[in-house]
Structure formats: C-alpha cells, structure tokens
Protein backbone atom coordinates (compact mmCIF):
# COMPACT_ATOMS: atom_id res chain seq x y z
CA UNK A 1 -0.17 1.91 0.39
CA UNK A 2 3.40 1.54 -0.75
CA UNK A 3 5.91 -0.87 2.36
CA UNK A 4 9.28 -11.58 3.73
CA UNK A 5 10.07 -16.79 2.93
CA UNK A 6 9.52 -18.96 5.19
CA UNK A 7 10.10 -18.02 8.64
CA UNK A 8 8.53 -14.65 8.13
CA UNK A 9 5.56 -15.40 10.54
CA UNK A 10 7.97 -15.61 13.87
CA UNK A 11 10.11 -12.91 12.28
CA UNK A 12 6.72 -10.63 12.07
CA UNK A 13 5.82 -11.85 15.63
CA UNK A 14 9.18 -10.69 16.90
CA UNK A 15 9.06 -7.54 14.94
CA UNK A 16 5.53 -6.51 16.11
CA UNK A 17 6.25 -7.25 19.39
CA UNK A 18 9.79 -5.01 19.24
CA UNK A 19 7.65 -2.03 17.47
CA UNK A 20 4.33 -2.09 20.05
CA UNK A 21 7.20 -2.20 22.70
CA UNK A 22 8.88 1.40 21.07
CA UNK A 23 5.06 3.01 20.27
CA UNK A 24 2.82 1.53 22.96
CA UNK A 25 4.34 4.17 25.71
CA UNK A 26 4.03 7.70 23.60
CA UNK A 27 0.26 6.67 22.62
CA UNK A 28 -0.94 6.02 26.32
CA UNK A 29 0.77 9.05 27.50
CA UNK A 30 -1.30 11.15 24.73
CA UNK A 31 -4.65 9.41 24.85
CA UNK A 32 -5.15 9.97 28.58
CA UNK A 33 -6.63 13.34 27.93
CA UNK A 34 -9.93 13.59 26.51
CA UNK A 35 -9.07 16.39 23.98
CA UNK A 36 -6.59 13.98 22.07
CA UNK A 37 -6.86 11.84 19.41
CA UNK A 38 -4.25 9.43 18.28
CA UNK A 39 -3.67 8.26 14.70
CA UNK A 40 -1.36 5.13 13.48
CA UNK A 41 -1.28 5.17 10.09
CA UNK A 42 1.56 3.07 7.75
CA UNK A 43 4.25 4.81 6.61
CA UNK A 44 3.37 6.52 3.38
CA UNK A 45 0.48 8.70 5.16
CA UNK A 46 1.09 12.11 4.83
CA UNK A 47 -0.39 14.88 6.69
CA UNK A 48 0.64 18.00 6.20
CA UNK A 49 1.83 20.29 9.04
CA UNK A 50 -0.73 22.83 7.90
CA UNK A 51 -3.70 19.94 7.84
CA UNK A 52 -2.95 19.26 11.32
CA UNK A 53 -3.18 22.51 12.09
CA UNK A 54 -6.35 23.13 10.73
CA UNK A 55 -7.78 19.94 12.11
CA UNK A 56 -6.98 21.22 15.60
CA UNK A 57 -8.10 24.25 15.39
CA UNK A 58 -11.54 23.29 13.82
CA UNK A 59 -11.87 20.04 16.40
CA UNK A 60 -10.18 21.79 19.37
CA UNK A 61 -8.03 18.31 19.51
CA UNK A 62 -4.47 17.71 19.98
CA UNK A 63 -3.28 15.22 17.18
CA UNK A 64 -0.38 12.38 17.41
CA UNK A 65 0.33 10.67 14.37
CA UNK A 66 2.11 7.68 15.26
CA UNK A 67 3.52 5.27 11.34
CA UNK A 68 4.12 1.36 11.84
CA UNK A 69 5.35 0.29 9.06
CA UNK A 70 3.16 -1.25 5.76
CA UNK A 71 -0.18 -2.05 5.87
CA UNK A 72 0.50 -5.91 6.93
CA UNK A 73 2.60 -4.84 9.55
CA UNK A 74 0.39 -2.44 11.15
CA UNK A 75 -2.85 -4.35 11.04
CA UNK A 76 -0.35 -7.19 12.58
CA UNK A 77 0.42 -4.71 15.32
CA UNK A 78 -2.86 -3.90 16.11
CA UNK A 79 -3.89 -7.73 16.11
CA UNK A 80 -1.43 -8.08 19.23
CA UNK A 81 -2.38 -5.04 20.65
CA UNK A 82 -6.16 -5.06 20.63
CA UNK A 83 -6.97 -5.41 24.24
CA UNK A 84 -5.05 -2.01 24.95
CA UNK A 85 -5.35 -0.37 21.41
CA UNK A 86 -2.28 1.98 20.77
CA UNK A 87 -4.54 4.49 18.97
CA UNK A 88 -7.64 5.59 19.06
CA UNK A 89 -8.03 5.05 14.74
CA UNK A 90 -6.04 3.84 12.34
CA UNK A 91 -5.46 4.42 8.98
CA UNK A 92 -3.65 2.68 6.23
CA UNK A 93 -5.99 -0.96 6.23
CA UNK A 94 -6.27 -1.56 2.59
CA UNK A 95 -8.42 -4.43 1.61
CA UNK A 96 -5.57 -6.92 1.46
CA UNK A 97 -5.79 -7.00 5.37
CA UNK A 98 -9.42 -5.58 5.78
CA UNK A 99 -10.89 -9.22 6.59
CA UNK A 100 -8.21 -10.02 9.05
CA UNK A 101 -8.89 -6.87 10.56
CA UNK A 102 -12.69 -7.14 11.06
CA UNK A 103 -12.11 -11.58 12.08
CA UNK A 104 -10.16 -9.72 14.53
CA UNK A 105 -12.46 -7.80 15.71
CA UNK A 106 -10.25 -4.40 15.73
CA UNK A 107 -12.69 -1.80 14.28
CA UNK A 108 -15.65 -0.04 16.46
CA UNK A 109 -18.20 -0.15 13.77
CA UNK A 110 -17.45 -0.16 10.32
CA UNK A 111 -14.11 0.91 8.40
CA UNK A 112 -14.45 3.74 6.10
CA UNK A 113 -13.02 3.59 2.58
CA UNK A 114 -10.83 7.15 2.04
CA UNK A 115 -8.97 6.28 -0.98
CA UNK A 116 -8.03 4.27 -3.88
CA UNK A 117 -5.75 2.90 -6.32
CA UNK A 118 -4.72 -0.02 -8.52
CA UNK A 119 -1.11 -1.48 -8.15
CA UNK A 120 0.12 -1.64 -11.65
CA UNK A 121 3.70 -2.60 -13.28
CA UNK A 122 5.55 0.80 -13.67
CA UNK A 123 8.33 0.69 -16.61
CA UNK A 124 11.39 3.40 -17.39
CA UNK A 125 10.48 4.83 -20.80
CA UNK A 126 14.09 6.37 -21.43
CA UNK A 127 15.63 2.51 -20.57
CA UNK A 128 13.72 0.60 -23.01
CA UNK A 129 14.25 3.67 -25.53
CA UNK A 130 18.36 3.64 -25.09
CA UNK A 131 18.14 -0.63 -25.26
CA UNK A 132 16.13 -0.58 -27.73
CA UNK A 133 13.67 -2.93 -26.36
CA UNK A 134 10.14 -3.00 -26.73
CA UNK A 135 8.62 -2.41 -23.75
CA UNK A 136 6.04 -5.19 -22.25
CA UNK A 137 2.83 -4.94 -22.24
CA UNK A 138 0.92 -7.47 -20.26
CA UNK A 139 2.29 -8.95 -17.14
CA UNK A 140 2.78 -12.45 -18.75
CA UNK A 141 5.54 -10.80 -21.10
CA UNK A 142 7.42 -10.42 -17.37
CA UNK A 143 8.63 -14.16 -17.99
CA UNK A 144 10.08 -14.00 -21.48
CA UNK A 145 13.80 -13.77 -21.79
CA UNK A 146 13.70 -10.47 -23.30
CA UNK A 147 12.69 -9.01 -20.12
CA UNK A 148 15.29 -11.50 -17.90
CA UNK A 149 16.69 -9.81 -14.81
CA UNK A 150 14.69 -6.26 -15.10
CA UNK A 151 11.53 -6.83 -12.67
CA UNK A 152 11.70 -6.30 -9.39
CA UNK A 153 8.49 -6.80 -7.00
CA UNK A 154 7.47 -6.48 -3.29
CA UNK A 155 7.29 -9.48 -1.43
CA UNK A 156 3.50 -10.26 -0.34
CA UNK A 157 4.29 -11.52 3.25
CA UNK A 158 4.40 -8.40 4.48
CA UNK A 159 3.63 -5.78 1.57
CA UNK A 160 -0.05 -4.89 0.64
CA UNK A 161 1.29 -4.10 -2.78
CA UNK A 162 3.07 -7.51 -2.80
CA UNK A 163 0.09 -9.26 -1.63
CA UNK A 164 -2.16 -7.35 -3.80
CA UNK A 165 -0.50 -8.38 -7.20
CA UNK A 166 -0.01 -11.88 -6.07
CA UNK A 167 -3.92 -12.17 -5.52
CA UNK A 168 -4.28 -10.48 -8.82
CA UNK A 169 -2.00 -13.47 -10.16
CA UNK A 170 -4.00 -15.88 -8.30
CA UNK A 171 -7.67 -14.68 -9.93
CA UNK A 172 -5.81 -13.76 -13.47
CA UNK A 173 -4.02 -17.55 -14.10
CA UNK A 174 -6.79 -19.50 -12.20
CA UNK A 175 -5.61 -21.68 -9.02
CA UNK A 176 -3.72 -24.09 -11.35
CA UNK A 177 -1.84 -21.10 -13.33
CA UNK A 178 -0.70 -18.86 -10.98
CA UNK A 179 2.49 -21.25 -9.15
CA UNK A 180 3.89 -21.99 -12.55
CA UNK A 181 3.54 -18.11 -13.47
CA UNK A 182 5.49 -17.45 -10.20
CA UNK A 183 8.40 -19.94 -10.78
CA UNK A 184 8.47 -18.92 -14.48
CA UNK A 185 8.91 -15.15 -12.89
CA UNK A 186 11.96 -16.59 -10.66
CA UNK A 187 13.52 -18.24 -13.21
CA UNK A 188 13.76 -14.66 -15.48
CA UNK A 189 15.41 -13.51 -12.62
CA UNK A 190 12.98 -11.23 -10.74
CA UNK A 191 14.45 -9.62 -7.46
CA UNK A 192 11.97 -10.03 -4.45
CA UNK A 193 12.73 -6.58 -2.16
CA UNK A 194 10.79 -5.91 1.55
CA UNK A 195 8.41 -3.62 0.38
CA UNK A 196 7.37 -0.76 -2.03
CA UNK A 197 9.87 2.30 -1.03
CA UNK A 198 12.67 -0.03 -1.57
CA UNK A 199 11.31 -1.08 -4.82
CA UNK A 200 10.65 2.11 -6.18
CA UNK A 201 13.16 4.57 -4.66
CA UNK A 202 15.66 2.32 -4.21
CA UNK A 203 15.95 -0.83 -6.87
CA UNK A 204 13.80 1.13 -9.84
CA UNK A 205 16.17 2.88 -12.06
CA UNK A 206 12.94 5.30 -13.32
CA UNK A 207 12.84 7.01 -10.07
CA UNK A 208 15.36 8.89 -7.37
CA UNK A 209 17.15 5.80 -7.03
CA UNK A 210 18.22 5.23 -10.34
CA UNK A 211 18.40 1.97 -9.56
CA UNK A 212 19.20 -1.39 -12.04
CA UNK A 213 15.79 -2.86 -12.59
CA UNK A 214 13.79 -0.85 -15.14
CA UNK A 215 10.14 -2.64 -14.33
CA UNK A 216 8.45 -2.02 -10.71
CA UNK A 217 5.54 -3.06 -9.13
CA UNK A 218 3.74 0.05 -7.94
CA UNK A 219 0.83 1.74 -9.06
CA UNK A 220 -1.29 3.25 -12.14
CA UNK A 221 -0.94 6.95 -10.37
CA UNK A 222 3.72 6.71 -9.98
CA UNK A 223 3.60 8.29 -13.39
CA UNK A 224 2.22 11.97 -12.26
CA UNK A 225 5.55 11.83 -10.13
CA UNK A 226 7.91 11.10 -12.83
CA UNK A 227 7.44 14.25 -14.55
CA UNK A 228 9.90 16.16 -17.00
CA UNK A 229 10.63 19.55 -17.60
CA UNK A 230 7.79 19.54 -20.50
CA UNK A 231 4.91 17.76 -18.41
CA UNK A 232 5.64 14.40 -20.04
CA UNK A 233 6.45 11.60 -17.82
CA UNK A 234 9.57 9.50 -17.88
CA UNK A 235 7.41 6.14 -16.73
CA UNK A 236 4.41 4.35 -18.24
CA UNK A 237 2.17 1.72 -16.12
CA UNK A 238 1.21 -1.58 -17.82
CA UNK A 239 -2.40 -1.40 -17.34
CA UNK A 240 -2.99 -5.57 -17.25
CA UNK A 241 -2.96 -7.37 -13.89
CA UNK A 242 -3.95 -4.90 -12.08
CA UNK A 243 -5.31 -5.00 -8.43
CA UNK A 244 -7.89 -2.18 -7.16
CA UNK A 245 -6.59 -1.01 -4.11
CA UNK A 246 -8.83 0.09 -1.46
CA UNK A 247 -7.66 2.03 1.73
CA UNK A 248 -9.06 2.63 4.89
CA UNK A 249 -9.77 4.50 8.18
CA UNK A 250 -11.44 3.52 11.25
CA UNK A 251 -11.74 4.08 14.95
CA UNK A 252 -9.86 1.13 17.12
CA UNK A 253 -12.37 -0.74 19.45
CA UNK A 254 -11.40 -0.38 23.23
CA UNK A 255 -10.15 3.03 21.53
CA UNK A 256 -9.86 5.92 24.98
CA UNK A 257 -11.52 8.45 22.70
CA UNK A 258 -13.59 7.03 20.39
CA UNK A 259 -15.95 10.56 19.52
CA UNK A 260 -12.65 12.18 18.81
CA UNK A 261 -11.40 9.25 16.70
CA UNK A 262 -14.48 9.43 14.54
CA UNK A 263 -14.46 13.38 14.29
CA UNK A 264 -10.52 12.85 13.11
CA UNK A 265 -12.16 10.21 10.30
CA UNK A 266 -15.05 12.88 9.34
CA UNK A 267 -11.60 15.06 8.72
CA UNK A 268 -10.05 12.36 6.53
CA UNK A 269 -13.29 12.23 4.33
CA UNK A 270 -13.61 15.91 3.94
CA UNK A 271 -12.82 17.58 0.70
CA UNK A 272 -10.26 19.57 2.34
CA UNK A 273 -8.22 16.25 2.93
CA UNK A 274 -9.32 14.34 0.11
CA UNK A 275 -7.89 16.26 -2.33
CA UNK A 276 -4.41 16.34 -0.68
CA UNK A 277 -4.56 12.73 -1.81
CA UNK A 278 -3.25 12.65 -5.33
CA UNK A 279 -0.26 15.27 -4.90
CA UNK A 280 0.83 13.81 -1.16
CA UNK A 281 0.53 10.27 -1.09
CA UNK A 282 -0.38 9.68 -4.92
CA UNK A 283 -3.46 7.24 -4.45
CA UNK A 284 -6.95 8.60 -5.75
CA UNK A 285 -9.71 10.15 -3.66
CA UNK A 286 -12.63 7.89 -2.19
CA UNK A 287 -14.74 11.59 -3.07
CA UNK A 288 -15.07 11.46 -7.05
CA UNK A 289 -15.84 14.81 -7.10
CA UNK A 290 -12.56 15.91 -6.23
CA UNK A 291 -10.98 17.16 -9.09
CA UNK A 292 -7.48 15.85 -10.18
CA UNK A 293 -4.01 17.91 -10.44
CA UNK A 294 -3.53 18.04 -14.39
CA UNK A 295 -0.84 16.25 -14.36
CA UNK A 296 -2.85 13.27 -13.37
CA UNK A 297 -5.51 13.64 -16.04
CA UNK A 298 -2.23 14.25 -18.34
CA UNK A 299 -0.33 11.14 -17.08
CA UNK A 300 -2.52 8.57 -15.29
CA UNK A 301 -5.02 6.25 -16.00
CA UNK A 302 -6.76 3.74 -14.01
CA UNK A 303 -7.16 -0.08 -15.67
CA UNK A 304 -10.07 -0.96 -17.56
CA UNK A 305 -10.37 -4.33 -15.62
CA UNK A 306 -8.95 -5.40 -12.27
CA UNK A 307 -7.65 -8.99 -11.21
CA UNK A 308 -7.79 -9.97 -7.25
CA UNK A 309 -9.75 -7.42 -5.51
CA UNK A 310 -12.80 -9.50 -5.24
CA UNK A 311 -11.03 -12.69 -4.05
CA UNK A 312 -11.35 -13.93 -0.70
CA UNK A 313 -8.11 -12.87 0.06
CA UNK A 314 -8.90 -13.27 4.46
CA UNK A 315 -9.50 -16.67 3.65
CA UNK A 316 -6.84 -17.68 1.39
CA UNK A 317 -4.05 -15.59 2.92
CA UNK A 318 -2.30 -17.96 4.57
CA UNK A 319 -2.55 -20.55 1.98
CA UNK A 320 -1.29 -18.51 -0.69
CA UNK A 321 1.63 -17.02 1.14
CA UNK A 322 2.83 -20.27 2.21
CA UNK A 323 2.59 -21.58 -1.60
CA UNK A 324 4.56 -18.27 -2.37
CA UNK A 325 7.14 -18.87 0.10
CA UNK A 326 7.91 -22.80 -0.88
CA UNK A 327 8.99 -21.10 -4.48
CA UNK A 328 10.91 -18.84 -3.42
CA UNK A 329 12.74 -20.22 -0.06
C-alpha cells in the first residue's frame, strides 16, 4: 500500500535474493504442518493480535505472518521464489504488479481484490496557512515556482504508490506529455525518497515527522489520520491525478497448504476483517457495505475521476521506469 535510478534492477536482484535468504527458513519450518497457514504480506498490513486470534480459533490454524517490504518488492520476491513458494498466500499485490504477478504465473487461481484506494497528493493545511500560500490544486500546479522545493514523492522503481502516480502521469499528459511533466517536476526541486513511510512519516512536515516538504504523495484516505483535537484535519488531498489503487490476496501456486491458504483469504474478505481496514491500514474496504469510521465520512473523499489504473501498466513497466530513471540519474 504505502513502501530506486538506474541500477535499481541488480540492486532489487541482490536485495530479493538477501531477504528470501533471511525469510525462506522460518516459512518452511511453519508450513510443514498441515494445520498452518503462512501469510507474506508488505509491510503496512496490519493484523491485529486479537484478529489472529480469532482466525485461529474459528479455522483451528496456526498463523505466521511473514512482511517483505512494498508491494514491488514482495511480488519481486515471490517471482524468484516461485518454485518453492515462501507462503502459502500473499497479500499486499496491488494492481501496479498484478500483471507481473499472474505472467508469472504465482497465483493458484485467481487473486482476490480486498481493498482499495486512490493515491492522491496530501498537503499541510497549517504550512500554507502560516506562508501564506495558496495551496495547489491540480497536480500540474506541482511545477510552478510557487510550489519550488515543497513536493516530495516515492520513487516508482520499487514503490506501488510511486509507480501508481507515475502511470497516472503517463495516461493524464498523454505519452508525449508526461517526460516533460517529470523534468519540469525535477527542475522545481522535488525530492525522490524510497518509498511511502519515508515520505510521509519521515520527509512530510503534516505528519509525525514534521518533516520540510509540506506536499506528499500518499493517498485520498491520510486525512482521517491527521486529526485535531476538534475532528478537523490538519491535511487536505488534491483530488486531480489520482490513481485507483487496488489490493490483493491470493493463495501462492506450489503453496504446502493451499485449503488453508484460501480459508485464511475467506477471513480477509469477511466483514469482521474488512472493516478493520479504514482505522488499521487506512485504505477502503473491497465490501461497500462496510460502514466507515466518521471521521472518514468527515475527512475523506475519494476522486471523481482516476488517471492510470486502466493502463497496461505489465506491459509498459519496464519502459516507463527506464524513461523515469534516464531523468532522474
């Protein structure tokens, strides 16, 4: 949901390799017993202690949730790992990396779509108030010199939200738009970080961080956790250029427990989990008829039109990312 240049596609290779190397021994030790079930999920998955309990209990399983990074680098992992899966299911593939993960052949069957969300800019309210600065309000405004030096982004080698707004960049300024909106983004002095926690916890200075860059790539839903002491929140998303996030679950061919896996994914789908979405890992429930906290309903709002999600983005991938890289090496 939320997790490089050039040389990033030996530098993944290496660091896949290094991270099935440090998971690939806990997950066979677990999965050799028919009443487990083993979950790798990316790294903003939360499940809480009291879910897992209940799952067990109900299931009569034993659950091991293993987290491998962002959603790029653990559909990468599984890629290298298919022939001896290190899971039984996975969850975390968002459709930035749902076609490589299906050419790949890494799903028994087909993946199941558990929740949703679009990656929006995210701006500090209280910053633009005390500069007195207008805040923008499409993502084109990003490259006027108003706004120099106060975006920072993920970097879509590696980050589904990076990926996901540079395929919404791709569909919004047309094939022979989107390279001079990128260069016009690096010359106004955007800062390219690793991946979404760093962005927003770290470098955005409306969040924990308090960091120096007052406009974030994240998503239409970070404002329901930037509430005040009167309900309000202290960000705003700029609903234009938005991509409509997808993510998903499914059970890893070659997978030693493949029933359980799929019992573990009729879990995921229940209303029980699904409406642990919003509050734990801020993305929207696949279910519709879960209701939302208030201070969603209060605070959020999804955009009226979405740029990228329908692209081809398996195909294009590596010709986009490699375009990408040659501005910003």
């Amino acid at each position: 949901m939320h997790n490089r240049n050039r040389q990033v596609g030996i530098f993944l290779a290496l660091a896949v390799a290094v991270g099935v190397a440090i998971f690939q021994s806990p997950t066979r030790q677990h999965a050799h017993s028919s009443h487990d079930v083993v979950l790798v999920t990316h790294d903003s998955f939360v499940m809480s202690k009291e879910l897992v309990a209940d799952f067990e209990k109900t299931s009569g399983l034993k659950l091991t949730l293993i987290k491998a990074g962002d959603a790029g680098s653990l559909t990468n992992r599984l890629v290298l790992t298919k022939d001896a899966p290190i899971a039984d299911a996975v969850f975390g593939i968002d459709n930035t990396f749902a076609g490589l993960a299906m050419s790949h052949k890494l799903i028994d069957g087909d993946l199941t779509p558990t929740d949703f969300g679009d990656a929006c800019f995210n701006y500090d309210k209280a910053w633009f108030k005390n500069h007195q600065l207008q805040a923008p309000t499409t993502i084109a405004e990003l490259a006027l010199p108003q706004y120099r030096g106060l975006t920072v982004v993920e970097n879509p080698n590696t980050s589904s939200t990076g990926l996901a707004f540079l395929a919404a960049s791709v569909d919004k300024f047309g094939e022979a738009g989107w390279h001079k909106y990128w260069q016009s983004l690096k010359d106004n002095g955007i800062k390219v970080v690793d991946g979404w926690e760093t962005a927003y916890y770290t470098e955005f200075s409306g969040s924990s961080g308090h960091g120096n860059y007052p406009i974030v790539l994240s998503y239409a839903s970070s404002p329901a956790d930037e509430i005040d002491a009167q309900g309000h929140s202290l960000t705003a998303s700029i609903l234009d250029g938005c991509f409509r996030q997808t993510e998903y679950a499914g059970v890893l061919l070659k997978a030693q427990n493949p029933e359980n896996a799929r019992t573990l994914i009729n879990f995921l789908v229940s209303k029980k989990f699904q409406e642990t979405f919003p509050t734990a890992m801020y993305m929207y429930p696949i279910d519709t008829s879960v209701p939302l906290p208030d201070s969603w309903t209060a605070n959020t709002q999804l955009a009226a039109h979405t740029f990228g999600d329908k692209l081809d983005i398996n195909t294009n991938r590596k010709m986009w990312l490699t375009q990408w890289s040659a501005i910003f090496e």
